[in-house]
Protein backbone atom coordinates (compact mmCIF):
# COMPACT_ATOMS: atom_id res chain seq x y z
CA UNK A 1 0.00 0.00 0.00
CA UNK A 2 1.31 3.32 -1.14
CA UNK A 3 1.69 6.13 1.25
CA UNK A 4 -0.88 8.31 -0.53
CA UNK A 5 -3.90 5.04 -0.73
CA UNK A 6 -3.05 4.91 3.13
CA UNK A 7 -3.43 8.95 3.45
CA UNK A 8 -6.52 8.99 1.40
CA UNK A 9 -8.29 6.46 3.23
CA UNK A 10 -6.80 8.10 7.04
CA UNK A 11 -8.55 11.10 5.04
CA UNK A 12 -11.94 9.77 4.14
CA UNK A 13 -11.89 7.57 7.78
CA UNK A 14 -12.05 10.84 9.23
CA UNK A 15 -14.05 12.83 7.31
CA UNK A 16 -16.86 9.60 7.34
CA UNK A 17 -16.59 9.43 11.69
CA UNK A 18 -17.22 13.67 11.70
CA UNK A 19 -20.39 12.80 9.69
CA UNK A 20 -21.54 10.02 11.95
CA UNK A 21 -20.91 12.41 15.55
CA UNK A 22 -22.79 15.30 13.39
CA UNK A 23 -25.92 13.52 12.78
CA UNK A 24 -25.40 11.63 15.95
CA UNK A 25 -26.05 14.92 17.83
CA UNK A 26 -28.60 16.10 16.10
CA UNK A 27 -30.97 12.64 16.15
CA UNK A 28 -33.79 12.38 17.89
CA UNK A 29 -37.04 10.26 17.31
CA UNK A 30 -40.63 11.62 17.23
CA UNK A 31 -43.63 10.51 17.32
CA UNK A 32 -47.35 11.85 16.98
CA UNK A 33 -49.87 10.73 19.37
CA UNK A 34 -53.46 11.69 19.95
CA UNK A 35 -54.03 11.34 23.56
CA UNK A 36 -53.69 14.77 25.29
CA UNK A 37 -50.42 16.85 26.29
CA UNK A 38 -51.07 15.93 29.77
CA UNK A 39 -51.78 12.20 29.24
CA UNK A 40 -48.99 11.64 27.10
CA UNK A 41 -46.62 14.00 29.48
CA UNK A 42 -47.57 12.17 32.78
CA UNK A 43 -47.03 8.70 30.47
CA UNK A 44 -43.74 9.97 30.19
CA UNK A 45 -42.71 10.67 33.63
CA UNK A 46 -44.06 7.39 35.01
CA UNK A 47 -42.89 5.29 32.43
CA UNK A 48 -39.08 7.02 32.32
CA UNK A 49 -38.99 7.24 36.69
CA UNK A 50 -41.52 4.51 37.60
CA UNK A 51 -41.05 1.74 34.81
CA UNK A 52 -37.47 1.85 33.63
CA UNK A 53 -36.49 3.06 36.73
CA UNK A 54 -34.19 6.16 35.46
CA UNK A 55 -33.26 9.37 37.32
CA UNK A 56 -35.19 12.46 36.58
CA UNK A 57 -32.64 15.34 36.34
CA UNK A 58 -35.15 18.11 35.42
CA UNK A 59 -39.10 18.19 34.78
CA UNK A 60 -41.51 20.55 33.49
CA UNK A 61 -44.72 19.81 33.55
CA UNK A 62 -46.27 23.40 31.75
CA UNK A 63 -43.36 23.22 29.42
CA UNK A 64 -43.91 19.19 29.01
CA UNK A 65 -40.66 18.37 28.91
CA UNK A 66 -38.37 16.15 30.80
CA UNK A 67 -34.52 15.24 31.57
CA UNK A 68 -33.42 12.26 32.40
CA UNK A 69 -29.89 9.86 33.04
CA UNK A 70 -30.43 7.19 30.53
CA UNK A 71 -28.58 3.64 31.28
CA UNK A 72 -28.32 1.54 28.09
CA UNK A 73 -29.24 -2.18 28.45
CA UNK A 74 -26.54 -3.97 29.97
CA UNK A 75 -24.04 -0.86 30.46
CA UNK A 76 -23.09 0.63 33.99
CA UNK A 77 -22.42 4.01 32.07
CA UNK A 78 -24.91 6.59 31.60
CA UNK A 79 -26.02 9.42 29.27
CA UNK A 80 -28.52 12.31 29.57
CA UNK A 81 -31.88 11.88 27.64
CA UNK A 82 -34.90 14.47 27.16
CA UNK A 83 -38.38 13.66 26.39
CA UNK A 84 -40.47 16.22 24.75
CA UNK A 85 -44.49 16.32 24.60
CA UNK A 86 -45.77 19.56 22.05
CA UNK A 87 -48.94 20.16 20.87
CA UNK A 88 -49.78 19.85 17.68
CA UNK A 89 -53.18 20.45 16.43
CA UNK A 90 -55.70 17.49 17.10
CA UNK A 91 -52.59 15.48 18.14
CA UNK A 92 -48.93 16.14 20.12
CA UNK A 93 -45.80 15.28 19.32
CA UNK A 94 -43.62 13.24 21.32
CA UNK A 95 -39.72 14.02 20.83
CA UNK A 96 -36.96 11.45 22.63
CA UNK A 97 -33.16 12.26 22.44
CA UNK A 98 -30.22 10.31 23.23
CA UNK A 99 -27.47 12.66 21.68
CA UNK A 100 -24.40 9.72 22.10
CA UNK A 101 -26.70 6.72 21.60
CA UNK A 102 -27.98 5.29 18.31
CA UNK A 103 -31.00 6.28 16.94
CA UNK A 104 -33.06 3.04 17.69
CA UNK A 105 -32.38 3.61 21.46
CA UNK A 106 -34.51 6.41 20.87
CA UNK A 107 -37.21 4.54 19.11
CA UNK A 108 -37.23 1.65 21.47
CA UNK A 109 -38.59 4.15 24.33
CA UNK A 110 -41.07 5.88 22.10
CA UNK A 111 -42.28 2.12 21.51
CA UNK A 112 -42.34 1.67 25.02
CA UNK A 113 -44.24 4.68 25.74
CA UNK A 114 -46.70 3.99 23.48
CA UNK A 115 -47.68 1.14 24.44
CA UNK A 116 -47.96 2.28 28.20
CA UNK A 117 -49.98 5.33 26.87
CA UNK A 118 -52.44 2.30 25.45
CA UNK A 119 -52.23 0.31 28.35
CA UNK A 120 -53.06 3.45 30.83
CA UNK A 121 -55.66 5.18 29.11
CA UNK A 122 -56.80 2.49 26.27
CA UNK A 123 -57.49 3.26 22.60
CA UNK A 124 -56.84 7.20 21.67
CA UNK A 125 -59.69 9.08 20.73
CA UNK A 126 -60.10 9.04 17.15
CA UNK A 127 -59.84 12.28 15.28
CA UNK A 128 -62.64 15.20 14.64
CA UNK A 129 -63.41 15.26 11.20
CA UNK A 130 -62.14 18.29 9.21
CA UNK A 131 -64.33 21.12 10.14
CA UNK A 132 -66.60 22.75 6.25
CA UNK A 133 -64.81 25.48 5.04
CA UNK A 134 -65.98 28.42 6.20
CA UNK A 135 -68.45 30.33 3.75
CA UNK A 136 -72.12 29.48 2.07
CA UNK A 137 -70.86 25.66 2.32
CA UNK A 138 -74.11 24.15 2.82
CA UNK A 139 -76.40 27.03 2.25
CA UNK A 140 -79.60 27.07 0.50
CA UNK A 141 -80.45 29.15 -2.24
CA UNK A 142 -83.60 30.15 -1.58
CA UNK A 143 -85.47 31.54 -4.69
């Protein structure tokens, strides 16, 4: 192997790991749900403190929003995660984050929370129907 094949490939092994940390620190998983703000924000706590057991490091619940110390399966290290409930229309949006895990760490708890959002409060209430346009839709003519 040449010195310049070797250089090239330091080159693009470096330049292909800065890509990976970018978009590793700017992941996150979302989700859109249609039980309430407050349903799916007090899902979140309990399932984050109460079923996996992780610290809370900071909650809001007007903001819906929480911090937490994540501990990946079968690791003693940990890693700060946030959990994000906004509203959204007829529906919210959950956001997870995991900045220095893979992305299906994040999934796996929105999966989780899902399901303990169905288990809690059942199926979600299914959506209005679009409201007319507003207008003579529907008027009469009356001549």
């Amino acid at each position: 192997m040449s010195l310049r094949s070797y250089l090239f490939g330091a080159a693009c092994s470096v330049a292909l790991a800065g890509l990976l940390v970018a978009a590793d620190v700017e992941a996150r998983a979302e989700k859109a749900s249609r039980y309430s703000k407050t349903q799916t924000y007090n899902g979140a706590l309990r399932y984050v403190r109460v079923d996996l057991g992780y610290e809370i490091t900071e909650k809001d619940s007007d903001a819906a929003y929480l911090l937490f110390r994540y501990q990946p399966p079968g690791r003693k290290d940990t890693t700060h995660g946030s959990i994000e409930v906004i509203e959204n229309g007829d529906d919210v949006k959950i956001f997870v984050q995991l900045p220095k895990m893979p992305s299906y760490h994040e999934r796996v708890l929105i999966d989780g929370l899902m399901r303990k959002l169905r288990t809690e409060y059942g199926k979600p209430p299914d959506k209005a129907p679009p409201e007319p346009p507003a207008g003579d839709a529907g008027a009469d003519d009356e001549n």
